[in-house]
C-alpha atoms as a PDB file:
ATOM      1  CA  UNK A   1    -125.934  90.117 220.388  1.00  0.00           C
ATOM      2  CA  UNK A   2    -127.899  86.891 220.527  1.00  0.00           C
ATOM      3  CA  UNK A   3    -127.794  85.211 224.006  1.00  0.00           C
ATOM      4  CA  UNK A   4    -126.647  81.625 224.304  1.00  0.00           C
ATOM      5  CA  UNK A   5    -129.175  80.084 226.591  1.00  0.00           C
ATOM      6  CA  UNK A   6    -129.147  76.083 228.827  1.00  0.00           C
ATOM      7  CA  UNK A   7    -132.599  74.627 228.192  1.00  0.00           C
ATOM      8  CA  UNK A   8    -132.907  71.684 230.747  1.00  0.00           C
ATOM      9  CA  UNK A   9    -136.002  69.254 228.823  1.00  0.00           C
ATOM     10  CA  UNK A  10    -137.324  67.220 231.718  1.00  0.00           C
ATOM     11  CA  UNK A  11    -140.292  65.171 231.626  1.00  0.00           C
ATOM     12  CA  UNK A  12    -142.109  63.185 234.601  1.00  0.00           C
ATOM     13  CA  UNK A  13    -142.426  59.925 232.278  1.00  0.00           C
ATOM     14  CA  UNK A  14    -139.719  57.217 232.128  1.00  0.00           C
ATOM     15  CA  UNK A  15    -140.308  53.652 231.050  1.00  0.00           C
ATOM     16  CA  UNK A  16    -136.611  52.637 233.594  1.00  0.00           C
ATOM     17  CA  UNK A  17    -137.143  55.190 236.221  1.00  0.00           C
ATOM     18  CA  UNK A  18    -140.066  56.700 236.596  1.00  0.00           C
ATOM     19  CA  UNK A  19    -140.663  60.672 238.083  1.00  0.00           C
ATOM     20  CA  UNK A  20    -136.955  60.824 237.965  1.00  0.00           C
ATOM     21  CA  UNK A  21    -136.422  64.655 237.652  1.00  0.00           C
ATOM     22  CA  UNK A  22    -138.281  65.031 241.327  1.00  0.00           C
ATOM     23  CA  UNK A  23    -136.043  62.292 243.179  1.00  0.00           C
ATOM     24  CA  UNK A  24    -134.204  63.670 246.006  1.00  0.00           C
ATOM     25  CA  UNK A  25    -130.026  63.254 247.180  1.00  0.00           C
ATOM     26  CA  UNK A  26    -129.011  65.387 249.749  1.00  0.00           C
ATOM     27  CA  UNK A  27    -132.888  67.101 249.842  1.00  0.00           C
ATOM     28  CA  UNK A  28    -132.423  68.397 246.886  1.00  0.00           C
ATOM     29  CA  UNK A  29    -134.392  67.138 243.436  1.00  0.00           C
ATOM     30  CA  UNK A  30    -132.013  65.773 240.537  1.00  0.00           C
ATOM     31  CA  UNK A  31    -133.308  68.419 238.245  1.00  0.00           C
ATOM     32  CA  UNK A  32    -132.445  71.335 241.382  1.00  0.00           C
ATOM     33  CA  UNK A  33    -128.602  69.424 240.842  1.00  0.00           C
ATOM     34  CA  UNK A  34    -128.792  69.793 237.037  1.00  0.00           C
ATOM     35  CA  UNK A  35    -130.196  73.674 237.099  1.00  0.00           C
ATOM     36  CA  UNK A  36    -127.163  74.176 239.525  1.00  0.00           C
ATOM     37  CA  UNK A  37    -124.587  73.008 237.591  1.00  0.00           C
ATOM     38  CA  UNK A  38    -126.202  74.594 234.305  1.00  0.00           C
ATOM     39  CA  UNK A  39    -126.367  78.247 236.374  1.00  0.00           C
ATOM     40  CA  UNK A  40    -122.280  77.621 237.552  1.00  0.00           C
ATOM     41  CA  UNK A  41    -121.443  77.714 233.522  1.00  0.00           C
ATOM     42  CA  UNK A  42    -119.326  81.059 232.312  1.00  0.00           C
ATOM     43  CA  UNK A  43    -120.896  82.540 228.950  1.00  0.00           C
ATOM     44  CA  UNK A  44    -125.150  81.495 229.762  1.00  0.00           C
ATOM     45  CA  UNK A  45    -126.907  84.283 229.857  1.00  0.00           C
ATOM     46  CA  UNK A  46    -130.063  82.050 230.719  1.00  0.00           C
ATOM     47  CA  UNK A  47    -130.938  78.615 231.836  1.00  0.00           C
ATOM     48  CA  UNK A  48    -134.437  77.491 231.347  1.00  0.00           C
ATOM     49  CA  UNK A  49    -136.544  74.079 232.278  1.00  0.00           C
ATOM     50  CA  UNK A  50    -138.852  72.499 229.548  1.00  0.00           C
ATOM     51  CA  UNK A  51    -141.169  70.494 231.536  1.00  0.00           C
ATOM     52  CA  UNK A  52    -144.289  68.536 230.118  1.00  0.00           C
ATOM     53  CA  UNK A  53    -145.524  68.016 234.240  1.00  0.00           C
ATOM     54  CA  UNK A  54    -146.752  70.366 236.162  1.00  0.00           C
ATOM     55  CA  UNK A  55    -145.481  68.554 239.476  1.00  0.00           C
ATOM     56  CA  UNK A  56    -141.594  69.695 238.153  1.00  0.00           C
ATOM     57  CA  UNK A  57    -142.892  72.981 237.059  1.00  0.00           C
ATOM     58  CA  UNK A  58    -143.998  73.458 240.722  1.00  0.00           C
ATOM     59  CA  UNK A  59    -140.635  72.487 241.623  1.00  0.00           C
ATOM     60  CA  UNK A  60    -138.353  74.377 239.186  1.00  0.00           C
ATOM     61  CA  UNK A  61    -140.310  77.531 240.545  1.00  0.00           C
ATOM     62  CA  UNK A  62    -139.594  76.713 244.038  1.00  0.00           C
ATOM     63  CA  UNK A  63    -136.111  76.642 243.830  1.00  0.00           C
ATOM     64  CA  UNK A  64    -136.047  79.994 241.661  1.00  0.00           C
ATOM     65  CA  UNK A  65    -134.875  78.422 238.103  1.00  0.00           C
ATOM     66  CA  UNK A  66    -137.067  79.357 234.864  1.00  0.00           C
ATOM     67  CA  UNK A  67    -139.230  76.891 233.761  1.00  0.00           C
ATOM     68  CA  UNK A  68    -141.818  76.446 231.052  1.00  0.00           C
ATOM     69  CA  UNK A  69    -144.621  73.930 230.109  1.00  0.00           C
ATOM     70  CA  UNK A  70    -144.065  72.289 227.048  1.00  0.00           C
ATOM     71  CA  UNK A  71    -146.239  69.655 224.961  1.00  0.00           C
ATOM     72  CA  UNK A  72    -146.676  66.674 226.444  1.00  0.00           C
ATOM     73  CA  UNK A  73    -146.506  65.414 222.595  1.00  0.00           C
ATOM     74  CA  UNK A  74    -143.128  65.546 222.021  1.00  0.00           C
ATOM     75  CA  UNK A  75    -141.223  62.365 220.873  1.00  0.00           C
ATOM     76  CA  UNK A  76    -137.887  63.697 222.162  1.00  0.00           C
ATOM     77  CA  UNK A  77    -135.557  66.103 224.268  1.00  0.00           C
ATOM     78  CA  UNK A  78    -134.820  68.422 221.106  1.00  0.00           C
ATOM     79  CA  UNK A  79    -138.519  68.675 219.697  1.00  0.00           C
ATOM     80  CA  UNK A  80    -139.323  69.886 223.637  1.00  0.00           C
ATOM     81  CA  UNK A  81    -136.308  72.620 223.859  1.00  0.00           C
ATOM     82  CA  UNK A  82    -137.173  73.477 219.767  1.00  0.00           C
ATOM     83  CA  UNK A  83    -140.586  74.618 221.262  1.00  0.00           C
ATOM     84  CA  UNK A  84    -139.118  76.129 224.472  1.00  0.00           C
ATOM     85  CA  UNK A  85    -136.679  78.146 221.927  1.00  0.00           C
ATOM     86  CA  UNK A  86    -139.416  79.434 219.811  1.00  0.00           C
ATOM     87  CA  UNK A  87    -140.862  81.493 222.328  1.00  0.00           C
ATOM     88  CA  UNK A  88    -137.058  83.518 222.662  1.00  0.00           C
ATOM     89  CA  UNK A  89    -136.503  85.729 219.790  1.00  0.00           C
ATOM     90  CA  UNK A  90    -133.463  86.720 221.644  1.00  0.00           C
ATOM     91  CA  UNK A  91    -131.764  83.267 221.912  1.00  0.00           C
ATOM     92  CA  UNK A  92    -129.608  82.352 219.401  1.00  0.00           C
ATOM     93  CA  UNK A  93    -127.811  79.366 220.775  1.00  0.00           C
ATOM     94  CA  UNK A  94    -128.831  76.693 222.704  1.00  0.00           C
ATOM     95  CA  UNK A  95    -127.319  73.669 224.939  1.00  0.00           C
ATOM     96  CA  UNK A  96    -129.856  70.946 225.172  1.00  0.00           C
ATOM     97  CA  UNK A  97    -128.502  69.397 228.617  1.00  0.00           C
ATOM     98  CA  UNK A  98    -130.132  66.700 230.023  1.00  0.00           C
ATOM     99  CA  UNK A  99    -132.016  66.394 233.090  1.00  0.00           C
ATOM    100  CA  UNK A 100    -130.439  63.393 234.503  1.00  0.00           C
ATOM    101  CA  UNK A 101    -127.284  64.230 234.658  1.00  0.00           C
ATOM    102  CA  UNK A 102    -126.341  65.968 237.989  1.00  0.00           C
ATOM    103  CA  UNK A 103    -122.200  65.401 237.648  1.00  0.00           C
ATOM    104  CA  UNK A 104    -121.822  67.341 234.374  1.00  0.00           C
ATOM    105  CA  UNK A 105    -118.607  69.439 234.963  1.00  0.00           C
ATOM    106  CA  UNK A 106    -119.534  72.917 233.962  1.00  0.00           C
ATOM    107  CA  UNK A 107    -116.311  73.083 231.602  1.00  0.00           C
ATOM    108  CA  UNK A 108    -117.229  70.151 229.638  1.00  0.00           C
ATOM    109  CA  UNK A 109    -120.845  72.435 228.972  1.00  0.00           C
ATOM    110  CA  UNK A 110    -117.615  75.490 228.215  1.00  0.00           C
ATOM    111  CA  UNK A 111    -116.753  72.864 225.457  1.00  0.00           C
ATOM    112  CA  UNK A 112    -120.156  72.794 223.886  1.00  0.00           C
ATOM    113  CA  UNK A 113    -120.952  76.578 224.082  1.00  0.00           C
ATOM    114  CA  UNK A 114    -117.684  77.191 221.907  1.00  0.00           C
ATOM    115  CA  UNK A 115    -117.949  74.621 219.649  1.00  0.00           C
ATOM    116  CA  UNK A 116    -121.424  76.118 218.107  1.00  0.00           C
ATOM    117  CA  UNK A 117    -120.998  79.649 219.304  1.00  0.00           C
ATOM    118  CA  UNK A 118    -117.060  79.960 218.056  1.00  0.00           C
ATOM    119  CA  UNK A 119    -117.403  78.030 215.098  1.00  0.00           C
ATOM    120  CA  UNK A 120    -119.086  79.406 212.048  1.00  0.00           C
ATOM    121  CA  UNK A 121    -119.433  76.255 209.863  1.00  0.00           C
ATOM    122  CA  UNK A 122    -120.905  73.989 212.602  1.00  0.00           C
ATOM    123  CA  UNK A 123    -124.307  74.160 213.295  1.00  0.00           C
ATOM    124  CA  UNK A 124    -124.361  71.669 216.144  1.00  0.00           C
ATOM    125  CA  UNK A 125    -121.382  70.754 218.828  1.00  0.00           C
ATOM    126  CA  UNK A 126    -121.425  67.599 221.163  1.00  0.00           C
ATOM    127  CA  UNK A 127    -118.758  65.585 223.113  1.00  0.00           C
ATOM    128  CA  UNK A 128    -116.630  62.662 222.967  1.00  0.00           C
ATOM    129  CA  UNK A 129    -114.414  60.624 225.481  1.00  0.00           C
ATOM    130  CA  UNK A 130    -111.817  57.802 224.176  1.00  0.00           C
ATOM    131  CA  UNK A 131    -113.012  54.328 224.903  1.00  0.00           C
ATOM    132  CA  UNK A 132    -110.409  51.707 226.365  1.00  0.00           C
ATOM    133  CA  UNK A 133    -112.323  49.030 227.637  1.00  0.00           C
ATOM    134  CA  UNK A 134    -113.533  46.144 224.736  1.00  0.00           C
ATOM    135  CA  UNK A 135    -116.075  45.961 225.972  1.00  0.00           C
ATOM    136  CA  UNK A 136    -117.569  49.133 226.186  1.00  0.00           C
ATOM    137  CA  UNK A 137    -116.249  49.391 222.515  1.00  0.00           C
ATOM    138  CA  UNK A 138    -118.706  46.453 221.678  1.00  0.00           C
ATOM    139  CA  UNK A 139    -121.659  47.809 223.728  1.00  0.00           C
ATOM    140  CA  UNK A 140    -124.362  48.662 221.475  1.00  0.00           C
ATOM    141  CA  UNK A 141    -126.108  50.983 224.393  1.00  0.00           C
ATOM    142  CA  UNK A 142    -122.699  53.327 224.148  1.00  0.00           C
ATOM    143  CA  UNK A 143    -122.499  55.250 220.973  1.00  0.00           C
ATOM    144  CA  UNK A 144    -119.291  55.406 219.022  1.00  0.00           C
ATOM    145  CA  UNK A 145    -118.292  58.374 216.709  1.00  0.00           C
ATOM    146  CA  UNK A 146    -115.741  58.726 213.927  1.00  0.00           C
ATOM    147  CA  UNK A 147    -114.951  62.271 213.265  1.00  0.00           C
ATOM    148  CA  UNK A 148    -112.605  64.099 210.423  1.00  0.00           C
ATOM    149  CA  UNK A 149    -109.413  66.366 210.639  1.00  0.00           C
ATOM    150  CA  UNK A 150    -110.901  69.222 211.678  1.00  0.00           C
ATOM    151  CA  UNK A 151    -113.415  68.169 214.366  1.00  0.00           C
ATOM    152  CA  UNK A 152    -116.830  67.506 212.472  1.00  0.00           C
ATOM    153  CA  UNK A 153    -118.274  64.193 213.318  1.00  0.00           C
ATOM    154  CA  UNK A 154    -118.463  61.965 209.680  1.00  0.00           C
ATOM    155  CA  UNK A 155    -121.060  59.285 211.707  1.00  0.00           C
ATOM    156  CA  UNK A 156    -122.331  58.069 215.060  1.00  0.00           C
ATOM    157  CA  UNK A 157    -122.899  54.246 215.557  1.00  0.00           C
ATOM    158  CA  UNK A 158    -124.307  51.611 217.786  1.00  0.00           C
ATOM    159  CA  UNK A 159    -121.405  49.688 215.788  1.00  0.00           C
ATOM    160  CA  UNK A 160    -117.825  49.479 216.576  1.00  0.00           C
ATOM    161  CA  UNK A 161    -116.054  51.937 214.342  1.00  0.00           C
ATOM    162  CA  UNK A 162    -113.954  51.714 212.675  1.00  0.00           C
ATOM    163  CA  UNK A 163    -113.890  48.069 212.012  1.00  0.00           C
ATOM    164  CA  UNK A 164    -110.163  47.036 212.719  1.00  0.00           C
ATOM    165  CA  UNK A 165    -108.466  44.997 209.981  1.00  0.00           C
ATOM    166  CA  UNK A 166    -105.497  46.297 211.084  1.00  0.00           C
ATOM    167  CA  UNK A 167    -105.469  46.340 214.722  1.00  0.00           C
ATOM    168  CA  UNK A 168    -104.137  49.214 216.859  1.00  0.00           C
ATOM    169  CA  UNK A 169    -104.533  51.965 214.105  1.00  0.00           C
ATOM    170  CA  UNK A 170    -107.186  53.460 215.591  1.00  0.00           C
ATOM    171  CA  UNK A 171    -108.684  54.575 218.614  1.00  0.00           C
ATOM    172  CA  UNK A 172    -112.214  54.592 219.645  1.00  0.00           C
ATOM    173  CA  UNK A 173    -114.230  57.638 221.198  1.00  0.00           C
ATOM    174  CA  UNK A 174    -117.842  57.177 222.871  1.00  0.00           C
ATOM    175  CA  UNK A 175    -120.318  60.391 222.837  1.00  0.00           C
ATOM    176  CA  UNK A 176    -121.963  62.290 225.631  1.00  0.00           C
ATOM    177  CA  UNK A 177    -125.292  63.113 224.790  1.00  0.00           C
ATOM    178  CA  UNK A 178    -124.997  66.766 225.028  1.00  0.00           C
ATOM    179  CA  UNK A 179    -125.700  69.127 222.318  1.00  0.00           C
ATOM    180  CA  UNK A 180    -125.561  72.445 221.446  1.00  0.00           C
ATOM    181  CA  UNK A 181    -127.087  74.367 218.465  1.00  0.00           C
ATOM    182  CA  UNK A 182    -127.279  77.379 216.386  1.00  0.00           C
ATOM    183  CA  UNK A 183    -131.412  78.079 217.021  1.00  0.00           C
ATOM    184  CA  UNK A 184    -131.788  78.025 212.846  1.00  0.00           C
ATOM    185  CA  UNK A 185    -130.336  74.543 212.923  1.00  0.00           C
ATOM    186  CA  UNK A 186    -132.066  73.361 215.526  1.00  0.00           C
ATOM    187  CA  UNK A 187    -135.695  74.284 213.761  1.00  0.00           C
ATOM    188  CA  UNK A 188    -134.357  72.598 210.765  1.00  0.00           C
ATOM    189  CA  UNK A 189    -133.352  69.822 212.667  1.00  0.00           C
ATOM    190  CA  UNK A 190    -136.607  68.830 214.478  1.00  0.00           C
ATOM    191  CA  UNK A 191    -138.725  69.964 211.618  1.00  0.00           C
ATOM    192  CA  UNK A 192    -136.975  67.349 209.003  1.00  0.00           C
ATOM    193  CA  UNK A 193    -138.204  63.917 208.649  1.00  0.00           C
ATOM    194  CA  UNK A 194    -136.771  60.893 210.255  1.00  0.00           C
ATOM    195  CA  UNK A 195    -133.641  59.743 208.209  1.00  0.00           C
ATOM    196  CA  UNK A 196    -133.090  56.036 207.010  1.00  0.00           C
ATOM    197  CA  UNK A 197    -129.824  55.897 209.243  1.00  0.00           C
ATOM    198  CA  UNK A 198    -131.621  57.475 212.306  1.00  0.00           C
ATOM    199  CA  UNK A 199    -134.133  54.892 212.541  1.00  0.00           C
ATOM    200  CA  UNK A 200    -131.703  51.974 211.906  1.00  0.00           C
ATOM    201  CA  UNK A 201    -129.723  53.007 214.568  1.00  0.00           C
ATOM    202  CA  UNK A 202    -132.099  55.357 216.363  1.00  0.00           C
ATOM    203  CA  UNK A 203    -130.058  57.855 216.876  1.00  0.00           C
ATOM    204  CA  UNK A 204    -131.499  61.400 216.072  1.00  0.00           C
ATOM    205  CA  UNK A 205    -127.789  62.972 215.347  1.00  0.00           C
ATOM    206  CA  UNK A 206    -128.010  60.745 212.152  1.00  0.00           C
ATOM    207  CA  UNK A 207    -130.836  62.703 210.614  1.00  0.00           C
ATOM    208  CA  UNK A 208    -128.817  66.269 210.745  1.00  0.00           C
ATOM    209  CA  UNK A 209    -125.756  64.463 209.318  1.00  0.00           C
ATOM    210  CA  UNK A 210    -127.799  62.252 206.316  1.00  0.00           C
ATOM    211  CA  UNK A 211    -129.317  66.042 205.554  1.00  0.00           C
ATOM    212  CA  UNK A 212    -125.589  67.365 205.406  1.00  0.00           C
ATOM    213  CA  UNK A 213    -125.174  69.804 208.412  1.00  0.00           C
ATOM    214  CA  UNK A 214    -121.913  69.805 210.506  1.00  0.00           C
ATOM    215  CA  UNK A 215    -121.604  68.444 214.030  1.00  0.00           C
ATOM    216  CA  UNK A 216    -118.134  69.929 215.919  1.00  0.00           C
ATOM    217  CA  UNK A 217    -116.920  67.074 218.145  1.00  0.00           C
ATOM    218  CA  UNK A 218    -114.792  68.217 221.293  1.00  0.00           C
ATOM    219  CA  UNK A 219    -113.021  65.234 223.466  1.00  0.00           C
ATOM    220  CA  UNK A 220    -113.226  65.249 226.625  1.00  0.00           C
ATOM    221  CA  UNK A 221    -111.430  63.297 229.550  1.00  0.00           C
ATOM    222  CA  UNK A 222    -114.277  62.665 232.329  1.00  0.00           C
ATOM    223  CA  UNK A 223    -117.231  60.863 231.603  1.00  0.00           C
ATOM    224  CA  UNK A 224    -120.319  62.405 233.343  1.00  0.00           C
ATOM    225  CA  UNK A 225    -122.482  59.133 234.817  1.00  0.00           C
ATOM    226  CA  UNK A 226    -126.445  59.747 234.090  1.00  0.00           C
ATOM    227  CA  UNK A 227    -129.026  58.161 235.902  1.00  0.00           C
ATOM    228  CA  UNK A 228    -131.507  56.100 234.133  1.00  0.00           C
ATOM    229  CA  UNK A 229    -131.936  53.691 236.701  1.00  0.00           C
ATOM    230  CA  UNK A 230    -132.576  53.412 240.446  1.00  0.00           C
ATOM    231  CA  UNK A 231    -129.144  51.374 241.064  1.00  0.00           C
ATOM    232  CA  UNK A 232    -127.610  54.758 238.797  1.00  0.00           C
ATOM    233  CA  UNK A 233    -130.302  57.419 241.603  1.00  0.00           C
ATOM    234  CA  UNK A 234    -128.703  55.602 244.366  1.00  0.00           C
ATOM    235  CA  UNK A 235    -125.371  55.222 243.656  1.00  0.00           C
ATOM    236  CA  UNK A 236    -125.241  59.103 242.854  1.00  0.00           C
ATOM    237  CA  UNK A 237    -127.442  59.293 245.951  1.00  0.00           C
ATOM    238  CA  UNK A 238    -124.593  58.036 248.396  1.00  0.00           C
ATOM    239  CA  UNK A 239    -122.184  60.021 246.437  1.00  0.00           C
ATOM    240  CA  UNK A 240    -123.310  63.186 247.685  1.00  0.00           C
ATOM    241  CA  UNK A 241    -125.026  62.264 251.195  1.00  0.00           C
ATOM    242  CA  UNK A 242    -121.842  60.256 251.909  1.00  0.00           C
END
């Protein structure tokens, strides 16, 4: 039995917020929130940091999670847990959460872990959440997905999509950037060149759907808020220290 496993890729560099993994709400570190949350979930048999810095190595360790050094190379989240994975015969899914966000509700990870693990044809899962606001439909920084009958995303886009020339026929759903993969797909994922949609749109999702694997889309009600900013750290900050 292959054991699905949460690997956490947190690194020290951030060109908006700088050493965010080690800031502290409620004297705890954003990544100690993540790991948390992560270790709550029903199904993990494992949850493991992929660090690049050994100041949140230090951390991880000192709070008790599993942690591991990776490359400081790496040009994104999934290259860093692809390496992290290698060394784990015995994993054969993974979650790639992300390290900033500390309000992830463990069943919305539940979602992910059956949408990979449950379903044979897809070889990655992720999330989506309707969009009502115009605006946020028309916000290039929130990614919009179209998806088929049976759940498999068709494309992701900065865009609005559908276009509407016949308004109302359609709704709208944003994505949540969190993944999960079957390990084979993964590897095949992060060893494949860049695709020409991918680095229109830089999004990496694009390059596993131009090279025909399936991404399962779940919806999901709550939106999980990420921090990428300091306004973001210290909104979540008074949040939790009330």
């Amino acid at each position: 039995m292959k054991e699905t496993a949460i690997i956490i890729p947190a690194r020290y560099g951030s060109s908006r917020l700088e050493g965010k993994p080690l800031l502290r709400a409620n004297d705890k570190p954003i990544i100690q929130w993540v790991w948390e949350k992560a270790s709550s979930c029903p199904h993990i048999d494992r949850v493991i940091v992929a660090t690049d810095d050994v100041r949140i190595f230090d951390v991880c360790k000192e709070f008790g999670a599993e942690v591991e050094m990776t490359s400081s190379e790496h040009k994104s989240g999934s290259d860093r847990i692809a390496e992290a994975a290698s060394r784990h015969p015995e994993i054969g899914y993974i979650i790639n959460l992300q390290g900033d966000e500390p309000l992830i509700e463990p069943a919305n990870i539940e979602l992910v872990r059956k949408g990979v693990v449950e379903d044979e044809g897809a070889d990655i899962s992720t999330l989506v959440r309707e969009i009502k606001d115009e605006d946020e439909v028309n916000n290039p920084n929130l990614v919009k997905c179209v998806f088929d009958v049976n759940g498999y995303a068709m494309y992701f886009s900065r865009s609005k999509i559908p276009y509407e020339r016949n308004v109302g026929k359609s709704k709208y759903y944003g994505h949540l950037g969190i993944y999960g993969y079957k390990k084979e797909a993964l590897f095949k994922m992060t060893k494949l060149p860049q695709a020409p949609y991918e680095m229109a749109e830089s999004l990496e999702q694009l390059r596993a759907l131009q090279n025909g694997m399936k991404i399962k889309v779940a919806i999901v009600e709550n939106v999980p808020v990420g921090i990428d900013t300091q306004e973001d750290f210290e909104k979540f900050k008074a949040m939790v220290e009330g």
